[in-house]
PDB file of N, CA and C in Angstrom:
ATOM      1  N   UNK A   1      -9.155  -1.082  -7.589  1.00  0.00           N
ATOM      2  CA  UNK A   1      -8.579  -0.529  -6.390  1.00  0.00           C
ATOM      3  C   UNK A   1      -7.741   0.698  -6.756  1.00  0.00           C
ATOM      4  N   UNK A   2      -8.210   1.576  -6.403  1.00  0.00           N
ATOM      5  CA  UNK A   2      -6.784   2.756  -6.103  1.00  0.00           C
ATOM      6  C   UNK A   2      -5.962   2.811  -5.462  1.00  0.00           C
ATOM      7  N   UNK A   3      -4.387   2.909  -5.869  1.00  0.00           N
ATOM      8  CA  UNK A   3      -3.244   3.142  -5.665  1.00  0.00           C
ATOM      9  C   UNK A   3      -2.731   4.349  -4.748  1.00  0.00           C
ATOM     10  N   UNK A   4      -3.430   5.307  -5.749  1.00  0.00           N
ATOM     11  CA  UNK A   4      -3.046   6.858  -5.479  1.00  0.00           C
ATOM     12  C   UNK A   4      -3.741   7.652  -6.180  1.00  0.00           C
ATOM     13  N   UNK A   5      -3.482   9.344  -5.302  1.00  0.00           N
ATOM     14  CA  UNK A   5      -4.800  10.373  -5.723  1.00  0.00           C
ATOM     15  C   UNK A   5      -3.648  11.125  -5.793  1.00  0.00           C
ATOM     16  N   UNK A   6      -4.892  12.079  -6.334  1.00  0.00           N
ATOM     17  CA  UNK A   6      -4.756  13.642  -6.889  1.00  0.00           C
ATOM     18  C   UNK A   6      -5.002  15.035  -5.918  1.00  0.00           C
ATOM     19  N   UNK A   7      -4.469  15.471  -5.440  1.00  0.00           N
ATOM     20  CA  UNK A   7      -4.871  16.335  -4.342  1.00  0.00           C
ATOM     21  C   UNK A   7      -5.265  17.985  -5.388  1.00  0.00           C
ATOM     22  N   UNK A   8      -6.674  18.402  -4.887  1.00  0.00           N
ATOM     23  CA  UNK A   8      -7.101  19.392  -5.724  1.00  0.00           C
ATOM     24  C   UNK A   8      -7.480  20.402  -5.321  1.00  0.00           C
ATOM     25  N   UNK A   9      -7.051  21.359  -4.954  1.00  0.00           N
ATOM     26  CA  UNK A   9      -7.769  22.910  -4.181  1.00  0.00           C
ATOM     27  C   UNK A   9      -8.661  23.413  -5.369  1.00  0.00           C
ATOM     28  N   UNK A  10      -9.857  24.296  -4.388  1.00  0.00           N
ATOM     29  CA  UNK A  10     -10.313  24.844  -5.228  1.00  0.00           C
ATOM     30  C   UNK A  10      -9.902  25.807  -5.848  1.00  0.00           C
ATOM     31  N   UNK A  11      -9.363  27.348  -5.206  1.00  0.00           N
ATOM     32  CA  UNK A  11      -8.965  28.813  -5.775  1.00  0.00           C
ATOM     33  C   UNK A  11      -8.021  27.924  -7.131  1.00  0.00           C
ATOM     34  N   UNK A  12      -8.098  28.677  -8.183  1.00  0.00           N
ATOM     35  CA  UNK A  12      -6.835  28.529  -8.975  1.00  0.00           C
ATOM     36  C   UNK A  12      -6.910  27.083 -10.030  1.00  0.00           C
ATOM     37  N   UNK A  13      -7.335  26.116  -9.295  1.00  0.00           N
ATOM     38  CA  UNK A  13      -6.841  24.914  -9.695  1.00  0.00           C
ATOM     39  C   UNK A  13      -8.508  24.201 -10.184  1.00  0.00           C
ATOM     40  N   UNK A  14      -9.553  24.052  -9.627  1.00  0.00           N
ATOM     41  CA  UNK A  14     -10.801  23.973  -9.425  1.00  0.00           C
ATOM     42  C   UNK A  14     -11.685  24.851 -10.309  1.00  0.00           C
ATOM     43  N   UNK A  15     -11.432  26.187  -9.805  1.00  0.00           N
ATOM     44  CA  UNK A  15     -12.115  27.482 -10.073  1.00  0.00           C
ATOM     45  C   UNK A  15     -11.361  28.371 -10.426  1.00  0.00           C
ATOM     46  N   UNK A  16     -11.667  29.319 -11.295  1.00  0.00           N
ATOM     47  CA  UNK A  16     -11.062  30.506 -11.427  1.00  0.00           C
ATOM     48  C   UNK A  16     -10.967  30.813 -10.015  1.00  0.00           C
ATOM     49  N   UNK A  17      -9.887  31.815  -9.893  1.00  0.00           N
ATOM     50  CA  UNK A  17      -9.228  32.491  -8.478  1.00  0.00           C
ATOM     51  C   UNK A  17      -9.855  33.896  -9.098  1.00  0.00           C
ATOM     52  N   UNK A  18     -10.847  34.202  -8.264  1.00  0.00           N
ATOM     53  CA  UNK A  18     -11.446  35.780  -8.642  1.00  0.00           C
ATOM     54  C   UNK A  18     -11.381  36.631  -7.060  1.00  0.00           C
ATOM     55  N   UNK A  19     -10.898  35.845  -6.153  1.00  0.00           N
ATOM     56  CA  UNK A  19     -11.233  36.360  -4.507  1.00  0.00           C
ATOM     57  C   UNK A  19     -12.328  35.349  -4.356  1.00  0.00           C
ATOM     58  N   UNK A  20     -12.820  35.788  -2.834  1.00  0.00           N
ATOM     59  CA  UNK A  20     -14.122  35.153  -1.974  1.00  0.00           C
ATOM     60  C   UNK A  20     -14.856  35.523  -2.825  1.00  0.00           C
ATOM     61  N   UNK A  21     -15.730  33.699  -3.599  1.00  0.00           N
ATOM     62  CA  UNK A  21     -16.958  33.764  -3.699  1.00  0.00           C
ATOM     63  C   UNK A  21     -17.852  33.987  -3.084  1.00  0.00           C
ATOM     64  N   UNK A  22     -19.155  34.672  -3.244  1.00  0.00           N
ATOM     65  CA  UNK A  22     -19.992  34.788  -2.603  1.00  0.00           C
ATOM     66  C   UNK A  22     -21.699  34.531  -2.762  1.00  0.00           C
ATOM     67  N   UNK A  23     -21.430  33.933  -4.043  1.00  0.00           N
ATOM     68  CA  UNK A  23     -22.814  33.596  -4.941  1.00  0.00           C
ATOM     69  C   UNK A  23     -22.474  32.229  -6.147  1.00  0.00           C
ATOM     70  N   UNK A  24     -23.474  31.316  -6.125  1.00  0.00           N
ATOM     71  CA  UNK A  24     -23.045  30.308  -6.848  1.00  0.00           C
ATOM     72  C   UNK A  24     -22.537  31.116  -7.973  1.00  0.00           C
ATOM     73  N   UNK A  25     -23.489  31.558  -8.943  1.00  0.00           N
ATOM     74  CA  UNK A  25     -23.078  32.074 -10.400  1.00  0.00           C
ATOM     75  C   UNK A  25     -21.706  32.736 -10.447  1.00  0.00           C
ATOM     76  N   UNK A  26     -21.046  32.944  -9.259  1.00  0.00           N
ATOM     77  CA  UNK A  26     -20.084  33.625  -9.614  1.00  0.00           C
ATOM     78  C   UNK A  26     -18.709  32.229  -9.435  1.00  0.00           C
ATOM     79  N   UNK A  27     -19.067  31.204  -9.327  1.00  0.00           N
ATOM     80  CA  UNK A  27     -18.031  29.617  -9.473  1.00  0.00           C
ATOM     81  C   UNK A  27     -18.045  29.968 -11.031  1.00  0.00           C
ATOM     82  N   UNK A  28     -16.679  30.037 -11.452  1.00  0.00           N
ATOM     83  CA  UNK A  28     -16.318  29.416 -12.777  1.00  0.00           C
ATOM     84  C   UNK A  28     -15.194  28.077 -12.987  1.00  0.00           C
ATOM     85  N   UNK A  29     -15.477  27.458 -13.587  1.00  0.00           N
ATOM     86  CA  UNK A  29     -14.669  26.118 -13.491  1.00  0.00           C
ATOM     87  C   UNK A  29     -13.617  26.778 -14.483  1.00  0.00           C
ATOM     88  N   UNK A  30     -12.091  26.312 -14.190  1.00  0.00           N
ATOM     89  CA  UNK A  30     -10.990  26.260 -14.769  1.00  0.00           C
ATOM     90  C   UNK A  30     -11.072  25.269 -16.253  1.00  0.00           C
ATOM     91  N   UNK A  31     -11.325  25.371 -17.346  1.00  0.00           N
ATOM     92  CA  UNK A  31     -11.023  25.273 -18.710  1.00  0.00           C
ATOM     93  C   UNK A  31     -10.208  23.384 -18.354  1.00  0.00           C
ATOM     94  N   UNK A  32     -10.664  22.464 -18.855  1.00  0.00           N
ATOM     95  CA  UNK A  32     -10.028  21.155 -19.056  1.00  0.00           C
ATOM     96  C   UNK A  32     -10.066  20.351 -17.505  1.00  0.00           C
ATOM     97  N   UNK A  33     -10.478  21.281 -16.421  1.00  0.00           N
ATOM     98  CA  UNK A  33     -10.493  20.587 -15.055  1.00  0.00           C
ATOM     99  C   UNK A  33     -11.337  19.259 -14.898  1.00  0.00           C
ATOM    100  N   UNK A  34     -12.089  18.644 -15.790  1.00  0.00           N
ATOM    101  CA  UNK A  34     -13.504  17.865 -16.199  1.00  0.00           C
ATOM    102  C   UNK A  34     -12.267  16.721 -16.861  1.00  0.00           C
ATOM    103  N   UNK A  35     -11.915  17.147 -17.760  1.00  0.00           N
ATOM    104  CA  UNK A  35     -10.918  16.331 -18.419  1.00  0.00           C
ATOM    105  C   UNK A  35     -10.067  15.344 -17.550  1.00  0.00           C
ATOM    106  N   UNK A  36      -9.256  16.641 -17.032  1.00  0.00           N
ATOM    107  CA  UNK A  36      -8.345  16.375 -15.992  1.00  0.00           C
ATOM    108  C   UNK A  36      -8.400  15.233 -14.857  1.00  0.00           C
ATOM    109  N   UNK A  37      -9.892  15.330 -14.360  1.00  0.00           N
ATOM    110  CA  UNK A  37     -10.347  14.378 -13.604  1.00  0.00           C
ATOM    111  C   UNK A  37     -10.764  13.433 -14.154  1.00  0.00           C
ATOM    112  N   UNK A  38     -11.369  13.153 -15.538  1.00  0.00           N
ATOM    113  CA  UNK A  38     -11.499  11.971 -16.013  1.00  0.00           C
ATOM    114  C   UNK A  38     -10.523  10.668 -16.196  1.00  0.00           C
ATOM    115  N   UNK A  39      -9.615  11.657 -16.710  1.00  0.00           N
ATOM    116  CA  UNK A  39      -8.327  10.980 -17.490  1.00  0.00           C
ATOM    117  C   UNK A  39      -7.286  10.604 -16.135  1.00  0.00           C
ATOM    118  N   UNK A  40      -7.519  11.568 -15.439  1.00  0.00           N
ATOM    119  CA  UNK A  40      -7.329  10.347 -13.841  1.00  0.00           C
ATOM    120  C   UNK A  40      -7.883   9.259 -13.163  1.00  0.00           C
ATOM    121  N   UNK A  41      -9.229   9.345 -13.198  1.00  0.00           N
ATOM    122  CA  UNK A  41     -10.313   8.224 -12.621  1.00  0.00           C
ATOM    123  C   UNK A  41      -9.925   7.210 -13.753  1.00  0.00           C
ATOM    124  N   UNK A  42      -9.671   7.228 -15.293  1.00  0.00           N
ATOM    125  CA  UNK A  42      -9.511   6.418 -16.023  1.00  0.00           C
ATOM    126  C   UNK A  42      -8.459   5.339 -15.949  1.00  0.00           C
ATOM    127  N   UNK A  43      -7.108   5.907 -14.576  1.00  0.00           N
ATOM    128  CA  UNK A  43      -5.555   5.521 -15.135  1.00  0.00           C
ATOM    129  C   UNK A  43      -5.955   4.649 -13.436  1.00  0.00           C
ATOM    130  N   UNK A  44      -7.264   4.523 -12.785  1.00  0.00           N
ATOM    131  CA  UNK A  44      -7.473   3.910 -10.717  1.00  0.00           C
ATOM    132  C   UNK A  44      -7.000   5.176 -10.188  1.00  0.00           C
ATOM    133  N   UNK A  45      -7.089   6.176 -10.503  1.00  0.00           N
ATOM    134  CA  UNK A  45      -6.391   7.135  -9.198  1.00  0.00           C
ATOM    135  C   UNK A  45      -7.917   8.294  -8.816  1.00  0.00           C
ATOM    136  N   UNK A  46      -7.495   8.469  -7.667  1.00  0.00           N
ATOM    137  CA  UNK A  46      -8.682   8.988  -7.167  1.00  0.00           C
ATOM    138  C   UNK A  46      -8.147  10.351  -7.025  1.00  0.00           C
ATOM    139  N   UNK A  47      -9.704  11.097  -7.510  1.00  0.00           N
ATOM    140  CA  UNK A  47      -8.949  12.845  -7.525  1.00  0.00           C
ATOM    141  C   UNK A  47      -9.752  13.143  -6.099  1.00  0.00           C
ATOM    142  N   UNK A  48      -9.103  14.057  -5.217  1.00  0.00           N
ATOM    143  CA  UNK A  48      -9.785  14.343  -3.969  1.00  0.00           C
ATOM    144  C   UNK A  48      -9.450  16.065  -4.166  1.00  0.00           C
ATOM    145  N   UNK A  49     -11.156  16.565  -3.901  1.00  0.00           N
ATOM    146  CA  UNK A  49     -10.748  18.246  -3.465  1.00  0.00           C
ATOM    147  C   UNK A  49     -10.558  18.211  -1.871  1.00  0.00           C
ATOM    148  N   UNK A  50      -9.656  19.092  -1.791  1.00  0.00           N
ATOM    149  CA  UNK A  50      -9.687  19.707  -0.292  1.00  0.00           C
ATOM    150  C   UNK A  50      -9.575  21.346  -0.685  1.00  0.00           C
TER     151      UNK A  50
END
C-alpha cells in the first residue's frame, strides 16, 4: 500500500527545460530522474507526473 507520493513536473524536473517542445527527439530526460523514481517506488511511495 502507498502512504505517500512524489509530485513531478515535467519542464526542469522530468526533462531538460529547453522551452516548448515540439518534436519527440527533442525530450531529454534530466540525468538520475530513472533513479529517482526507482528508489521511491522502492521505499511504497508513488511518484505522480503532473
Amino acid at each position: 500500500m502507498f502512504d505517500s507520493a512524489l509530485f513531478l513536473d515535467r519542464g526542469g524536473v522530468i526533462n531538460m527545460d529547453r522551452g516548448y517542445i515540439h518534436r519527440p527527439e527533442q525530450f531529454e530526460f534530466v540525468p538520475g530522474i530513472f533513479a529517482l523514481a526507482r528508489f521511491w517506488t522502492s521505499e511504497l511511495r508513488r511518484p505522480i507526473v503532473v
